[in-house]
Every structure is written in C-alpha cells, then in structure tokens.
Protein backbone atom coordinates (compact mmCIF):
# COMPACT_ATOMS: atom_id res chain seq x y z
CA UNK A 1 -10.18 8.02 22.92
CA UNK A 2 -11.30 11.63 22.20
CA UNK A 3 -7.16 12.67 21.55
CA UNK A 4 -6.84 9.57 19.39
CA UNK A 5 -9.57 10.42 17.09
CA UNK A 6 -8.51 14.16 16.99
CA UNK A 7 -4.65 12.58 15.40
CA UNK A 8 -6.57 10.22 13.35
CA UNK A 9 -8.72 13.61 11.74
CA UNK A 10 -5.52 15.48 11.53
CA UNK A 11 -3.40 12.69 9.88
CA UNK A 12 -5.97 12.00 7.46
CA UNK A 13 -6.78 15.53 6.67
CA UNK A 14 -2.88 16.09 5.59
CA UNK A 15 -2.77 13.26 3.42
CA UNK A 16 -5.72 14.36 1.58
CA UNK A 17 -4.51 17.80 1.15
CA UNK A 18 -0.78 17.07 1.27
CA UNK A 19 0.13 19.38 3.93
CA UNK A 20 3.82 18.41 3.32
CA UNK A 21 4.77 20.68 6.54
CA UNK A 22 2.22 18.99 8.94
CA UNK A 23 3.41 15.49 7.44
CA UNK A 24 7.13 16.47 8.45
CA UNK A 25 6.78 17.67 11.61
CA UNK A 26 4.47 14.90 13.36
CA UNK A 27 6.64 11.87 11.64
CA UNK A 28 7.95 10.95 14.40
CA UNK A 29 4.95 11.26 16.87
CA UNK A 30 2.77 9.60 14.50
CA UNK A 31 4.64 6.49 14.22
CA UNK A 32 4.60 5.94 17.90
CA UNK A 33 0.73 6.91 17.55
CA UNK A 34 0.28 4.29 15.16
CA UNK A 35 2.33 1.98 16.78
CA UNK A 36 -0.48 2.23 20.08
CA UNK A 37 -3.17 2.08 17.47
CA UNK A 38 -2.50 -1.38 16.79
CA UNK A 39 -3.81 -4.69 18.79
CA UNK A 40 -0.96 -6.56 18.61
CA UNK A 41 2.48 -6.83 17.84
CA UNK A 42 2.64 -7.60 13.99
CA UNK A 43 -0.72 -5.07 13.57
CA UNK A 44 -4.03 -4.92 13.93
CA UNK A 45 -5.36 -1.50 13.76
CA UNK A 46 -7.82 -1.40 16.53
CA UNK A 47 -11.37 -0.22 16.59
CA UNK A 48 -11.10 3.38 17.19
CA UNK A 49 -8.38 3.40 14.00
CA UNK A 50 -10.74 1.56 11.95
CA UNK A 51 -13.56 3.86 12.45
CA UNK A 52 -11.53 6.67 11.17
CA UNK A 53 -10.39 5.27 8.13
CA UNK A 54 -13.90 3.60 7.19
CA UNK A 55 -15.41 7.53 8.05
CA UNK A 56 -13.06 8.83 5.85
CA UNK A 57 -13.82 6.02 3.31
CA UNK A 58 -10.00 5.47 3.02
CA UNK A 59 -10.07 2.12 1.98
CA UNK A 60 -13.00 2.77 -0.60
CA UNK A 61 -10.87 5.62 -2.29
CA UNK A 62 -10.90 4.11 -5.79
CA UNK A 63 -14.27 1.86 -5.72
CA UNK A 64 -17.48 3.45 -7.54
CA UNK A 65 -20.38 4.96 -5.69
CA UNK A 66 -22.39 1.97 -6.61
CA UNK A 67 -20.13 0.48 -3.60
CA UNK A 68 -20.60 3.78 -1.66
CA UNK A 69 -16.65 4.50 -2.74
CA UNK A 70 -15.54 7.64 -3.48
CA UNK A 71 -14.13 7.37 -7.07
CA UNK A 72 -11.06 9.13 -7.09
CA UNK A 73 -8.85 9.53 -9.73
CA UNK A 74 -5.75 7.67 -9.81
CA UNK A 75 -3.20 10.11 -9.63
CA UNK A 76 -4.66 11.56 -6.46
CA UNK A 77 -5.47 8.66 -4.29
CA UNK A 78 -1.99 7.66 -5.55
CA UNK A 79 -1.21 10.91 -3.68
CA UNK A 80 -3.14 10.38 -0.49
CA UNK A 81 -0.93 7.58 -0.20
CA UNK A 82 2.58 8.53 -0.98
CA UNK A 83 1.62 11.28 2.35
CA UNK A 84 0.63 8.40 4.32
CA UNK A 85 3.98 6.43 3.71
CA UNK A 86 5.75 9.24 4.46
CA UNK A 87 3.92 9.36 7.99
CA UNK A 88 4.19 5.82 8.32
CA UNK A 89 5.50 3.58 6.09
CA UNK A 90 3.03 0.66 7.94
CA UNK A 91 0.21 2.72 6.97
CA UNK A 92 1.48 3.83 3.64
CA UNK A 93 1.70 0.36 2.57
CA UNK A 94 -1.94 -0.90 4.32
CA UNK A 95 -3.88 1.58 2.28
CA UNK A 96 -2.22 0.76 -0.86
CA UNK A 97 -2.90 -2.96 -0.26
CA UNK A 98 -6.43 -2.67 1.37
CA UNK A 99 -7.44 -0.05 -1.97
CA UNK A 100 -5.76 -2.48 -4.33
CA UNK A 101 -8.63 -5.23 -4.23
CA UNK A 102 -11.36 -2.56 -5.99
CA UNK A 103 -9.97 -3.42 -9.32
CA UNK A 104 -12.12 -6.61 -8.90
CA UNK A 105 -15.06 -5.59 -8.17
CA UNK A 106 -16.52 -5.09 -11.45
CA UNK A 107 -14.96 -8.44 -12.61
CA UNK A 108 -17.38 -10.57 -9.78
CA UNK A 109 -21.03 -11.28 -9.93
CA UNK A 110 -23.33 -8.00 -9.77
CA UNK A 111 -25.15 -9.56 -6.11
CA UNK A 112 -21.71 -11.07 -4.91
CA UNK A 113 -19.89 -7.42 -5.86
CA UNK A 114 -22.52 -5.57 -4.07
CA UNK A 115 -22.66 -7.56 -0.87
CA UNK A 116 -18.85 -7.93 -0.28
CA UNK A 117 -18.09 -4.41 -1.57
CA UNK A 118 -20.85 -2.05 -0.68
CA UNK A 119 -20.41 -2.23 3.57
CA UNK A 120 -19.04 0.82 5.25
CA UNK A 121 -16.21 -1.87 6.71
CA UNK A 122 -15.06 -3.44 3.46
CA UNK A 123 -11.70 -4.25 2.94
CA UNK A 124 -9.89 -6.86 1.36
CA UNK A 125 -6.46 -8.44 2.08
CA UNK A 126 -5.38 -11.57 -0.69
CA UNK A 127 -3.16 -13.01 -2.43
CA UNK A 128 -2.47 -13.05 -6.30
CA UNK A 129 0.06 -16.43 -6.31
CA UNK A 130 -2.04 -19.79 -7.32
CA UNK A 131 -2.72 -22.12 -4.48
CA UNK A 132 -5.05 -25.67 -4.61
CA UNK A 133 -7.79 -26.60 -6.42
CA UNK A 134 -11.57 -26.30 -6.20
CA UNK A 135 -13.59 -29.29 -6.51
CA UNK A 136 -16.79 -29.58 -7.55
CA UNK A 137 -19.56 -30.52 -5.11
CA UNK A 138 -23.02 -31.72 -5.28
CA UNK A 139 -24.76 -28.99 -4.36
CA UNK A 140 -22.91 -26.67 -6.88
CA UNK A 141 -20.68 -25.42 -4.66
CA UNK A 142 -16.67 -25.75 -4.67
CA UNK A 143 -14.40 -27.71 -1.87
CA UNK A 144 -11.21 -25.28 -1.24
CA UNK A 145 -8.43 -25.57 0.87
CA UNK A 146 -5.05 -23.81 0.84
CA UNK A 147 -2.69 -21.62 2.01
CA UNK A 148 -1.42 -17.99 0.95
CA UNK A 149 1.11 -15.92 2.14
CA UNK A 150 1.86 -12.47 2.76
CA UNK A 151 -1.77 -11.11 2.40
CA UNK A 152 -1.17 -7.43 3.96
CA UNK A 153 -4.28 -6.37 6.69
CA UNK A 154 -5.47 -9.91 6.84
CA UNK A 155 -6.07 -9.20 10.63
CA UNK A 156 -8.71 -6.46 9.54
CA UNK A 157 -9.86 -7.62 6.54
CA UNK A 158 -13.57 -8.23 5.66
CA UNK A 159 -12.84 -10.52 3.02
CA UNK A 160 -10.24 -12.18 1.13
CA UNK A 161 -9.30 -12.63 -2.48
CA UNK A 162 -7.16 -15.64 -3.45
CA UNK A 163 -6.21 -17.69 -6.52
CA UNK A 164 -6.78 -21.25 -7.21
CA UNK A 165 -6.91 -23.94 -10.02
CA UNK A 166 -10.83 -24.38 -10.98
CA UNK A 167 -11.81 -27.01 -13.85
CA UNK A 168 -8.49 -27.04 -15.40
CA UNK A 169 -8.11 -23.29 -14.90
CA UNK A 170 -7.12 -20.43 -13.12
CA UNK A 171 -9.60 -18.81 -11.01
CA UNK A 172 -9.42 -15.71 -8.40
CA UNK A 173 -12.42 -15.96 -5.89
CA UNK A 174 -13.64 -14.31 -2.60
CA UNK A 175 -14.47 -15.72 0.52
CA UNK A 176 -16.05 -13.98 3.51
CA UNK A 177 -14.03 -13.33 7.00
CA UNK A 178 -16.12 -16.43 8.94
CA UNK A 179 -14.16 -18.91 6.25
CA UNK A 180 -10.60 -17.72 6.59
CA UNK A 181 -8.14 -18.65 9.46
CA UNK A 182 -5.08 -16.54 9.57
CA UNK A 183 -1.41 -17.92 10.21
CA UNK A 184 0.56 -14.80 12.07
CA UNK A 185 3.65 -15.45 10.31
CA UNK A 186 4.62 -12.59 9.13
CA UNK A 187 8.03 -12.10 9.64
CA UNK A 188 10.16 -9.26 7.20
CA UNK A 189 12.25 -6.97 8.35
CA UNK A 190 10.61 -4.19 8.03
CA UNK A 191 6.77 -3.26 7.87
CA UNK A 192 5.89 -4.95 10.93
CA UNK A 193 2.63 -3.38 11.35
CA UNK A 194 1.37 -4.61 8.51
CA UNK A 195 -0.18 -8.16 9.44
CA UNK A 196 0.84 -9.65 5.97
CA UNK A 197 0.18 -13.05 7.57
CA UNK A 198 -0.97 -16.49 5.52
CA UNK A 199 -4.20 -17.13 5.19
CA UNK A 200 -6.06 -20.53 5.56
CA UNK A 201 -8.82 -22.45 3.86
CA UNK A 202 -9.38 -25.95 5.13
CA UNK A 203 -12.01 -27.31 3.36
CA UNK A 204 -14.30 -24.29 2.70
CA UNK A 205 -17.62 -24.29 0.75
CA UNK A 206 -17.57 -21.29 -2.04
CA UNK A 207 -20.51 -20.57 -3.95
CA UNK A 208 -20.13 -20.77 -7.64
CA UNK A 209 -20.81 -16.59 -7.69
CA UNK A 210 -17.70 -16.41 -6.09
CA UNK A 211 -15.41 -16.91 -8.48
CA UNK A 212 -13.80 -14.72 -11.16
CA UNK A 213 -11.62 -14.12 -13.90
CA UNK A 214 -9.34 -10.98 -14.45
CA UNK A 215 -9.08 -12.30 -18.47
CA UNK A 216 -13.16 -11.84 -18.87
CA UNK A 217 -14.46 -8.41 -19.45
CA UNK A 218 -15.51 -6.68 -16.72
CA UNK A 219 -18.91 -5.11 -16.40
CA UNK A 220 -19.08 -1.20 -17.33
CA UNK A 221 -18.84 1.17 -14.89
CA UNK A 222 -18.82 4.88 -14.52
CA UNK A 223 -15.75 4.38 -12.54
CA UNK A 224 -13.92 2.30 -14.86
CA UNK A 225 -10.88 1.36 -13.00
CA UNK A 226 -11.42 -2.33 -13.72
CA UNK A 227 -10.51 -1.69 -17.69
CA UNK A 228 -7.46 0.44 -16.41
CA UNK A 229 -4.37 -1.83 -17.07
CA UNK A 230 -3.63 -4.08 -13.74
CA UNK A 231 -0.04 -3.63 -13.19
CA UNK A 232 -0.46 0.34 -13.77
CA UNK A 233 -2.89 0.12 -10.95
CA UNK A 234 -0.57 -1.77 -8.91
CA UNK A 235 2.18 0.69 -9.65
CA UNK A 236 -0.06 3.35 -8.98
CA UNK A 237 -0.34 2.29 -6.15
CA UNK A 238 2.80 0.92 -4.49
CA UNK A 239 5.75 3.25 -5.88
CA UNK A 240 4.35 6.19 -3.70
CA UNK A 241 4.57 4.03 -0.77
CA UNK A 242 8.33 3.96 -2.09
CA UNK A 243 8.28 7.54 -2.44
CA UNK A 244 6.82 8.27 0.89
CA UNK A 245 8.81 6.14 2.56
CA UNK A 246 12.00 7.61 1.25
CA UNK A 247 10.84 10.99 1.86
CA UNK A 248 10.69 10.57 5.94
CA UNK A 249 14.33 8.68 5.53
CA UNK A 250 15.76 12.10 4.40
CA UNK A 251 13.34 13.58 6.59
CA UNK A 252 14.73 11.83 9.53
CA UNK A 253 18.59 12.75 8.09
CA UNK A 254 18.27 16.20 7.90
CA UNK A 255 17.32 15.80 11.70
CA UNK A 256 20.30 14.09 12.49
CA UNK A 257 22.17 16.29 10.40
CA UNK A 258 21.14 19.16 12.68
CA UNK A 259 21.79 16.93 15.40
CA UNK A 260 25.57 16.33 14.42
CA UNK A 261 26.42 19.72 13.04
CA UNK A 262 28.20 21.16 15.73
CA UNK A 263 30.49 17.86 16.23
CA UNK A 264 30.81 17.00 12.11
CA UNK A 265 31.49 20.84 11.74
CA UNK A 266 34.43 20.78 14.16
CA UNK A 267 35.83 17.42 13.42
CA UNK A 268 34.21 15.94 10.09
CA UNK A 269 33.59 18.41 8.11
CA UNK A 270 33.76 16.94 4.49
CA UNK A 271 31.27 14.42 6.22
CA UNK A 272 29.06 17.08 6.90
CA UNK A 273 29.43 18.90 3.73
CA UNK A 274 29.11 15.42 1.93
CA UNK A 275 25.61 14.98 3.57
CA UNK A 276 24.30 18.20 3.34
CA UNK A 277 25.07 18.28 -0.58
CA UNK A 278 23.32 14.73 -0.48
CA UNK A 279 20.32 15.58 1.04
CA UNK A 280 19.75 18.70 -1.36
CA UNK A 281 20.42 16.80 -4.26
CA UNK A 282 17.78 13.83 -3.22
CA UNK A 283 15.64 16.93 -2.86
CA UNK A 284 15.75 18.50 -6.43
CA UNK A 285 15.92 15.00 -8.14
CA UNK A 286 13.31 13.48 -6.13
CA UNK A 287 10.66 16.41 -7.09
CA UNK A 288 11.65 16.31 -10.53
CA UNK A 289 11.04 12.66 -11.08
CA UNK A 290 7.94 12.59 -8.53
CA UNK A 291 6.50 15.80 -10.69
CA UNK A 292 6.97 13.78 -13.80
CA UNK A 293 5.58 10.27 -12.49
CA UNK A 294 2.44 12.29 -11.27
CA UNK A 295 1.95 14.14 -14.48
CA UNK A 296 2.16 10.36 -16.81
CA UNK A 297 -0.14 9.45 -13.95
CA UNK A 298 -2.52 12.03 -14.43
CA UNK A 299 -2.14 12.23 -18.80
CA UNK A 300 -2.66 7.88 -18.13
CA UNK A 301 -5.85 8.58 -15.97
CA UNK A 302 -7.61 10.87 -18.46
CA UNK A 303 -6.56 9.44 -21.30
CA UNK A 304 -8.47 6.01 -20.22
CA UNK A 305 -11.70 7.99 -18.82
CA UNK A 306 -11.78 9.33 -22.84
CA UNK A 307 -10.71 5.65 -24.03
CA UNK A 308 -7.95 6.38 -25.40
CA UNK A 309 -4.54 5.24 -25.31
CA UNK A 310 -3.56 4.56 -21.32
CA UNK A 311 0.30 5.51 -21.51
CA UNK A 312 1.14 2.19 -20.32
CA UNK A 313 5.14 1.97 -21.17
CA UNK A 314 5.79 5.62 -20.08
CA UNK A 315 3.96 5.58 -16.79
CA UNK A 316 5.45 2.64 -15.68
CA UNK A 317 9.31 3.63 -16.66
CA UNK A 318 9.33 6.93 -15.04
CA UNK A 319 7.32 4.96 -12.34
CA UNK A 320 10.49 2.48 -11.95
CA UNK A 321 12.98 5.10 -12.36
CA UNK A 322 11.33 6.81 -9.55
CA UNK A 323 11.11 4.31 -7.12
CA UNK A 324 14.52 2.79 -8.19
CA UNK A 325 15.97 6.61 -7.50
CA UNK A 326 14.40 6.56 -3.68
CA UNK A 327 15.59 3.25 -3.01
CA UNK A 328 19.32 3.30 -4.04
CA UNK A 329 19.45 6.89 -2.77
CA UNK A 330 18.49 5.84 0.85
CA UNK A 331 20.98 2.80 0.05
CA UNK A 332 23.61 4.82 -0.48
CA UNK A 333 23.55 7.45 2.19
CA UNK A 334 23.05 5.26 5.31
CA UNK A 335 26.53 3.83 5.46
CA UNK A 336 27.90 7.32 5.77
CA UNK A 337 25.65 8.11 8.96
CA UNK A 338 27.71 6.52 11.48
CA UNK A 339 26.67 3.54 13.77
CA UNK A 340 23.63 4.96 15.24
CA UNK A 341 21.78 4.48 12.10
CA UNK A 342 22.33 0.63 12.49
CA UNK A 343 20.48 0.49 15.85
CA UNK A 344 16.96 -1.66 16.18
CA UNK A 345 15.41 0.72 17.59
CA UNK A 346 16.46 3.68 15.77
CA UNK A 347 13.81 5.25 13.86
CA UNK A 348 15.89 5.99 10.81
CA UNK A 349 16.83 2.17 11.08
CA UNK A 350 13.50 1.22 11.07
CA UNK A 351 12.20 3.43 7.92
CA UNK A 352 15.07 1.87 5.61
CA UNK A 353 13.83 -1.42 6.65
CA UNK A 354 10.33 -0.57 6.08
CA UNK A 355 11.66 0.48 2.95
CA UNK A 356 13.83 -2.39 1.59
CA UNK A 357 11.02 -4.74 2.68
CA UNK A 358 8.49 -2.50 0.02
CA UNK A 359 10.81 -2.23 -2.82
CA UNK A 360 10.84 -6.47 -2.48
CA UNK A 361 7.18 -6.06 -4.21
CA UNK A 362 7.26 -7.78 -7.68
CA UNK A 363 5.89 -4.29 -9.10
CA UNK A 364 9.14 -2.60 -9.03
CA UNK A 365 11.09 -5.10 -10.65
CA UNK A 366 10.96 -6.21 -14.55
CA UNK A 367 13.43 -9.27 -15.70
C-alpha cells in the first residue's frame, strides 16, 4: 500500500508542476499502475486511489473554499489535466469529468450546495441529455425515474447530476449516491477505465431543493466560475485531455522509432526519415498551438475575474484547432507504423483509442 501511495504523490506532484520529463518517462509504468488501481474491469478507482486524489483535493480543483475547493484558475487546472491525460488518458479524462460538475454549485440551493459539495469525498458523475419527468407529490417532493448514459466515474461518484422535464420545463437536479443504481454498460473503444456507465432512477423521491436551472443567475461567489460561459468551461476542460492524450501517442512513437531504427535505417529508410520529420513537426506545431490555447485561456480567465469581456469566440477556435490538430495528426501517422500498432494489446493501440473515443465529446465539434 505504502509503494502505491508513494506513485500516487509522485504522479500528482508532476501534474501540478508539469514535470514534462517525469510525465514521459513513467507513461508506460503508470498506466499499468493505474490499471491495478482500479476495482474492476471497466474502473473503479479503489480506496487507496481515492484517498490520494481527495488529499490532493483533485476533484475540488475549481470549486470555492466555501466547498473547501481550492479555486484554481482555469488555465491551470486546465493544465493539471492535460499532464494527467498524457499519463493516462483514463485519468486525464476522470478528472476533467469529476471537476466539470463545480460549475453548478452556485446555481443549487445555498444548504443543498453546501451539503453535497463541501465533503472531503465529493464528486459528481451526470449526465447533461434530458431524460423523464418529475411529478409532483404530496408531500412536496418529486417522483423521478430514468435512465442516463455515459456518466464518466459513476462507480465513485458521491452524487449525480441529471436532467429531466419538471412542470413543463427543463430542470437539472442532484440526487445523493443511496438513490442511484448504476447499469455497467459502458462499452467504447477506448477509455475503459473510465466507468461511464448509465445511471438509474426508479421511482426516486427528490426534494424540491434539489433542483436547478443553468438559465437562472447563479449566486455570487468569490470564485465565480458559475458566470464563466459553460461550454468554455467544458472546453477548458476536455481539449487538454485531447492534448494529453496525443502527447503520450507521439510519446510512445518516438519509442518505437528508436525501437525500429536500426531495421528502418537499413531497409526503410524514407519510412524512417518520413517519421522522424513527422514526429518533429507534431512537436513544433503542437507547442505553438498549445502556447496559444493556454494564453486565450489565461487572457479569458482574467478578463472574467475583472468582468469584462470573456474571449468566448477566440478561446474556443484556437481551442478546436488545437484539439482538431492532435487528433488528425495521430490519425494520420498510425497507418505508417506497421502492423504492430494495430494490436489489442499494444499500448500505442490503446492510446489512439482512448483518444478517438475523447474527441467523440460534443465539445469538439460545431455543425
């Protein structure tokens, strides 16, 4: 237990200080540590995992300190989690869904806010696509019962956020763990740590102070994420889990670059000259574009704390041109790898799929 704790500590230390060089060299080890961190087989992280992330208040990194979070601003828990996609793209993409439900928190009731929020173990897994209705009961309560899918962490989540019809309208509410059963049905290609399973309501009793609506104001805060634009947080979020991701794909083929040089050199060489020049220019494109995404980021962020205009448009283009740029990148190289690459168990084979199955997120993709 003692060693698993001391990778936890280490892992979580890089991503906070983006130790790029600690990140590279203990991608592959920490994906088979995460993989034994996890109960069972489509994830959930077990107890000793959990305790690390709720010391480190990982999951709290952009709720207030009225919730005992630790208020950071955008563009560097956006950070923290690019580094821990690039680890793992698993755990890249649980911390960008099990942050994601702080934006409500100033939306609920003050008393329901503070008791589902304020724990050292809150997290929250949920689903934003409308399900049901609630029905009105005698004693003030509502009558719920539906099902949502692909609601990431739902095997460790302390609560759940879901969507529903409510007197003629649509209303988000949370519900408690003790309500929800889960569905393991999670099935994607890639992420398969994630437990992005359906959730279940049959029937459940929801206090009135449960419910709320993302088109009311929300209360002030000191921390005002909940006034930040939504699907800039989301982006904020999710495209460095893109980023990441693609970063230990490249990661991985420079190592099998090495790996082939002698053989490519003698027999392929134009292959190997082909993917050496590729991986140097994902390199110097990649950092340009990430640079610029972090710098809107960071312009978006302060503008907002001064109430000014959020950078809305520009954020989010350079956002989609970055992710875009990792994804078709990675899409392009791997059929010039050779067979090995197509291999289930081959951990480049297994980040692209982590990879195509994150770029499916309605955030990267405008109509």
């Amino acid at each position: 237990m003692k060693n698993e704790y001391l990778m936890w500590e280490k892992a979580i230390e890089a991503i906070k200080t983006s130790d790029k060089k600690w990140i590279k060299d203990n991608q592959h080890a920490f994906s088979f540590f995460f993989r034994r961190e996890n109960e069972r087989p489509q994830g959930k992280l077990n107890a000793e995992a959990l305790a690390a992330h709720y010391h480190a208040g990982l999951f709290k990194m952009f709720l207030g300190k009225p919730y005992n979070g630790l208020a950071l601003p955008l563009p560097e828990g956006s950070k923290w989690i690019e580094n821990a996609a690039a680890l793992d793209g698993n755990w890249g993409w649980l911390l960008a869904i099990g942050v994601g439900g702080a934006y409500f928190a100033d939306y609920m009731h003050t008393e329901t806010a503070e008791k589902y929020f304020s724990p050292k173990d809150a997290l929250v897994a949920g689903s934003g696509k409308p399900f049901g209705e609630a029905i009105k009961l005698n004693n003030g309560k509502y009558k719920v019962s539906g099902k949502w899918s692909y609601c990431s962490g739902s095997e460790q989540a302390s609560m759940y956020t879901a969507v529903t019809r409510k007197e003629g309208e649509i209303s988000a509410f949370v519900v408690p763990r003790k309500l929800v059963n889960i569905d393991p049905d999670w099935n994607a290609v890639g992420l398969p740590l994630t437990c992005s399973h359906s959730i279940i309501l049959e029937e459940a009793e929801i206090p009135s102070s449960c419910f709320f609506n993302l088109l009311e104001k929300p209360r002030e805060s000191s921390y005002p994420l909940a006034t930040y634009p939504f699907m800039l947080f989301a982006r904020a979020c999710f495209v460095p889990v893109v980023c990441g991701i693609s970063e230990a794909v490249w990661n991985s083929i420079s190592g099998l670059l090495e790996e082939k040089k002698e053989l490519w050199q003698q027999f392929q060489p134009d292959r190997y000259k082909y993917v050496a020049r590729k991986i140097g220019e994902f390199s110097e494109q990649k950092s340009g574009l990430t640079e610029a995404f972090y710098q809107k980021l960071e312009k978006s962020w302060e503008n907002h704390l001064d109430g000014k205009d959020p950078l809305e448009k520009e954020v989010s283009s350079i956002g989609l041109q970055l992710s875009e740029f990792c994804y078709h990148s990675v899409a392009a190289i791997i059929p010039k790898l050779g067979m090995k690459v197509l291999e289930k168990g081959e951990p480049l084979q297994q980040k692209w799929q982590n990879l195509q199955t994150a770029y499916q997120h309605m955030s990267f993709h405008e109509y």
